[in-house]
C-alpha atoms as a PDB file:
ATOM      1  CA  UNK A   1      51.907   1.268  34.339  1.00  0.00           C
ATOM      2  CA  UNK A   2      49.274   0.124  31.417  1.00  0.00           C
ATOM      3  CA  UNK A   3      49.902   3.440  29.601  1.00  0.00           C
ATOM      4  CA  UNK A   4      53.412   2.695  28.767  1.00  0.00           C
ATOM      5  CA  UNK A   5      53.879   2.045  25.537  1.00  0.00           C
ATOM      6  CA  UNK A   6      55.168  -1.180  24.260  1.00  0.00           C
ATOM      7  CA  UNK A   7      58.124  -1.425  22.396  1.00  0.00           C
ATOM      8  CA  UNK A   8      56.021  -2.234  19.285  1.00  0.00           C
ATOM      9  CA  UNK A   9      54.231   1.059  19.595  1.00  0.00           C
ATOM     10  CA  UNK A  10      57.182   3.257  20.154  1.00  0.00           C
ATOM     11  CA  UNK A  11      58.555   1.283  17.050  1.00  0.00           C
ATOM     12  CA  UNK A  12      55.422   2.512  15.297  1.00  0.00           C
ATOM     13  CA  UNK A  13      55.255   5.857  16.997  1.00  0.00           C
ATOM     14  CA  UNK A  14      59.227   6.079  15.102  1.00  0.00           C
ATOM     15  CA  UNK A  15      58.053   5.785  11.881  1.00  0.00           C
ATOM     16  CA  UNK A  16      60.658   3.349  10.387  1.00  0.00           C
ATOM     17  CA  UNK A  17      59.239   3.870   6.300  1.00  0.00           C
ATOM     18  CA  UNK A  18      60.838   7.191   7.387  1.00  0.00           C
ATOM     19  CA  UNK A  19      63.764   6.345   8.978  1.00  0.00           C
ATOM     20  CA  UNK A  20      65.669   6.924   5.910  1.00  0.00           C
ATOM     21  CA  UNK A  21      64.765  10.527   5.876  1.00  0.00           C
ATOM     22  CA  UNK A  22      66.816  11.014   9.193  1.00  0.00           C
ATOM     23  CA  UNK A  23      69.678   7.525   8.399  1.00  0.00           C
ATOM     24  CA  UNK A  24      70.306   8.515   4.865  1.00  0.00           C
ATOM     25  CA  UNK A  25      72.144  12.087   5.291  1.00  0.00           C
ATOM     26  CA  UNK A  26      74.254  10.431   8.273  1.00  0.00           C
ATOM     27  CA  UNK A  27      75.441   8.346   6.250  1.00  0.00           C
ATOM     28  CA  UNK A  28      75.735  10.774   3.301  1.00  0.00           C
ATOM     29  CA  UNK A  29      78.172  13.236   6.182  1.00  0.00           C
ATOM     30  CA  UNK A  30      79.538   9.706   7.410  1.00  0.00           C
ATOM     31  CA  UNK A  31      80.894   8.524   4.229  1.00  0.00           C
ATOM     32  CA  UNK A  32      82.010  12.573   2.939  1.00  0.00           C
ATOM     33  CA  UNK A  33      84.109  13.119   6.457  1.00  0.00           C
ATOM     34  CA  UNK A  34      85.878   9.310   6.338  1.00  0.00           C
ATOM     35  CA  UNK A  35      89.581   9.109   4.880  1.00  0.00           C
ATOM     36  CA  UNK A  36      89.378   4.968   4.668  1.00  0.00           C
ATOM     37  CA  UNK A  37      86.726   2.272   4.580  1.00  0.00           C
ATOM     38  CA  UNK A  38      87.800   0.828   7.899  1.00  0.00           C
ATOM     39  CA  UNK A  39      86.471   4.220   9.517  1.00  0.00           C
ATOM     40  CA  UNK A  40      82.738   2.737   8.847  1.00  0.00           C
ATOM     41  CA  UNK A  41      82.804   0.440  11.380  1.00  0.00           C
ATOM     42  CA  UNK A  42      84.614   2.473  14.179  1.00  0.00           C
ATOM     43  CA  UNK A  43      83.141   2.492  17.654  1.00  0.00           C
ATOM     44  CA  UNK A  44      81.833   6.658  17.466  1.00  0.00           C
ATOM     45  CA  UNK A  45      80.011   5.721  13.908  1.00  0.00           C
ATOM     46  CA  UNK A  46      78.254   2.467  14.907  1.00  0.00           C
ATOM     47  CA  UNK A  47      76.925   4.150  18.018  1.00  0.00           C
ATOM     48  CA  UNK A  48      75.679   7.527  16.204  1.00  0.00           C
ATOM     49  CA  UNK A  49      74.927   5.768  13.297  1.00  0.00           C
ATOM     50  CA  UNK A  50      72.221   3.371  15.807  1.00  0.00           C
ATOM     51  CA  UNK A  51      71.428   6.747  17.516  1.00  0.00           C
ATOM     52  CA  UNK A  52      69.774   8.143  13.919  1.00  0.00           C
ATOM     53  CA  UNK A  53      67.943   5.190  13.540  1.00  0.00           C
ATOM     54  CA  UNK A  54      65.493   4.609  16.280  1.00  0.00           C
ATOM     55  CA  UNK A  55      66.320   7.249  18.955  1.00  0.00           C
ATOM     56  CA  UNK A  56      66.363  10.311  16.528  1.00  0.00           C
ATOM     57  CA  UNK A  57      63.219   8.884  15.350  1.00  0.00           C
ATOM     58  CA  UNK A  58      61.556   8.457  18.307  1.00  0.00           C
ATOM     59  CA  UNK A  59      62.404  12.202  18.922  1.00  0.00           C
ATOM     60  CA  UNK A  60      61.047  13.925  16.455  1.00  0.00           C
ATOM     61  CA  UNK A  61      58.061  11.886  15.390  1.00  0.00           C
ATOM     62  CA  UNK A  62      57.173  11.177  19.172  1.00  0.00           C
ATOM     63  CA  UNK A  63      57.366  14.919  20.035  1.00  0.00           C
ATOM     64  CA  UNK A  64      55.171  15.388  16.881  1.00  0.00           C
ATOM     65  CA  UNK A  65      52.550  13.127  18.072  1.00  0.00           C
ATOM     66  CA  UNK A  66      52.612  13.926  21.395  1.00  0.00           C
ATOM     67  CA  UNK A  67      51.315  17.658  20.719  1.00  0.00           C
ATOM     68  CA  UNK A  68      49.521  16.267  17.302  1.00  0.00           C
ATOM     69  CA  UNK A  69      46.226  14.352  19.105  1.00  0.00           C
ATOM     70  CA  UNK A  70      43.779  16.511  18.061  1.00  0.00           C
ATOM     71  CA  UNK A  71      44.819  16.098  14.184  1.00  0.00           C
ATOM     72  CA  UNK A  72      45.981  12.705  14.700  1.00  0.00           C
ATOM     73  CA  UNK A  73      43.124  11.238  15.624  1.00  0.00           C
ATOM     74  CA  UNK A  74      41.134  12.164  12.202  1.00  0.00           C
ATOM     75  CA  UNK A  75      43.706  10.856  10.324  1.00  0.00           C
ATOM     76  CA  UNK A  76      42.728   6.834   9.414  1.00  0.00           C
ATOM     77  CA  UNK A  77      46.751   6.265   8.750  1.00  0.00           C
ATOM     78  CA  UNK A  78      47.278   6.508  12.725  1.00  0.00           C
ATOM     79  CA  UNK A  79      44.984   3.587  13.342  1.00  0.00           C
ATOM     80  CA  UNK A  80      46.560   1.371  10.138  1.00  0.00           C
ATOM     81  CA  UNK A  81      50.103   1.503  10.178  1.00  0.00           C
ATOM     82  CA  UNK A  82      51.058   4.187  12.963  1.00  0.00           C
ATOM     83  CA  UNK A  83      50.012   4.359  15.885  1.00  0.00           C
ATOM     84  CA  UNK A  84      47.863   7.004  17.849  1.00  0.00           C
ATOM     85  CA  UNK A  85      49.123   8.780  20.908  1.00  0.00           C
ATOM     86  CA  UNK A  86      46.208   9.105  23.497  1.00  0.00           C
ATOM     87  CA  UNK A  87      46.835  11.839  25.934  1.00  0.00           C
ATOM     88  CA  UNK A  88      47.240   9.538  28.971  1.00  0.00           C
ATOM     89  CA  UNK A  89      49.727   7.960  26.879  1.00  0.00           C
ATOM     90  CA  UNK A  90      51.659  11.337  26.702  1.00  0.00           C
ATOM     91  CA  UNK A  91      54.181  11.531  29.862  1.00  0.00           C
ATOM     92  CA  UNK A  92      55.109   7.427  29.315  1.00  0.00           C
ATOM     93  CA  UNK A  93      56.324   8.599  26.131  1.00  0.00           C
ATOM     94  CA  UNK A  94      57.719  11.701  27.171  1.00  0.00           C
ATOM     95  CA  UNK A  95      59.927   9.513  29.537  1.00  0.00           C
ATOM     96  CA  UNK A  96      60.425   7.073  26.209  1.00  0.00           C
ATOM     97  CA  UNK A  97      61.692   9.635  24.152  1.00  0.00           C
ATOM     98  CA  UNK A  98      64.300  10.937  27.001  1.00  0.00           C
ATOM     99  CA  UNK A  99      65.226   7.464  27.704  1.00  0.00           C
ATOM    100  CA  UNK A 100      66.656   6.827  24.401  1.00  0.00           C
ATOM    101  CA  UNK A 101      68.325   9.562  23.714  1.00  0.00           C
ATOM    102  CA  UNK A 102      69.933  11.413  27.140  1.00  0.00           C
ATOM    103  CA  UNK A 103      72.512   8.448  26.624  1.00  0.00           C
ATOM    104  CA  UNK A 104      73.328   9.528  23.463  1.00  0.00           C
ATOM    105  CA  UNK A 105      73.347  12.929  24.222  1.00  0.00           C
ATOM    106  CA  UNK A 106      75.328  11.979  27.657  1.00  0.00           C
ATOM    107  CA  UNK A 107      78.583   9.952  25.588  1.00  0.00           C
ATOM    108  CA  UNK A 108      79.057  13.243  23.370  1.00  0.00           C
ATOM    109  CA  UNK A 109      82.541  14.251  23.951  1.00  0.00           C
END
């Protein structure tokens, strides 16, 4: 399929300069909710802790530039450091987005 992105571009599409944004008040709830240190590293906080890095990302930024084209493609930033969503590239990354995160969403209890 040449219109599926490439795992640099949904990188890109993910925004990782604003990763924090989405990271930081996980970890802010993680560390107010733990009793001892040792809970950092437990299996349920490594796995949501990786699910508000990339796949959280991917959500909400790739949602945003899926229905964004019209603005996007004025905006010089898309070309430089983030990357453009063409409309033919819209369903791959429709199918991106689900991909990484309906296993997340699956292993809730």
């Amino acid at each position: 399929m040449p219109n599926r992105p490439e795992t640099t571009e949904l990188l890109r599409i993910s925004r990782p300069r604003f990763w924090i944004y989405v990271f930081g008040p996980f970890l802010v709830g993680l560390a107010a909710a733990i009793v001892s240190p040792g809970q950092l590293l437990t299996v349920p906080a490594v796995v949501y802790g990786l699910y508000f890095l990339l796949p959280a990302n991917l959500l909400i930024y790739g949602i945003n530039d899926i229905f964004d084209y019209e603005t996007d493609r004025l905006n010089p930033k898309k070309t430089d450091y983030e990357a453009l969503v063409t409309p033919e590239k819209r369903r791959p990354l429709a199918v991106a987005i689900l991909a990484t995160n309906l296993p997340f969403l699956a292993a809730l209890p």
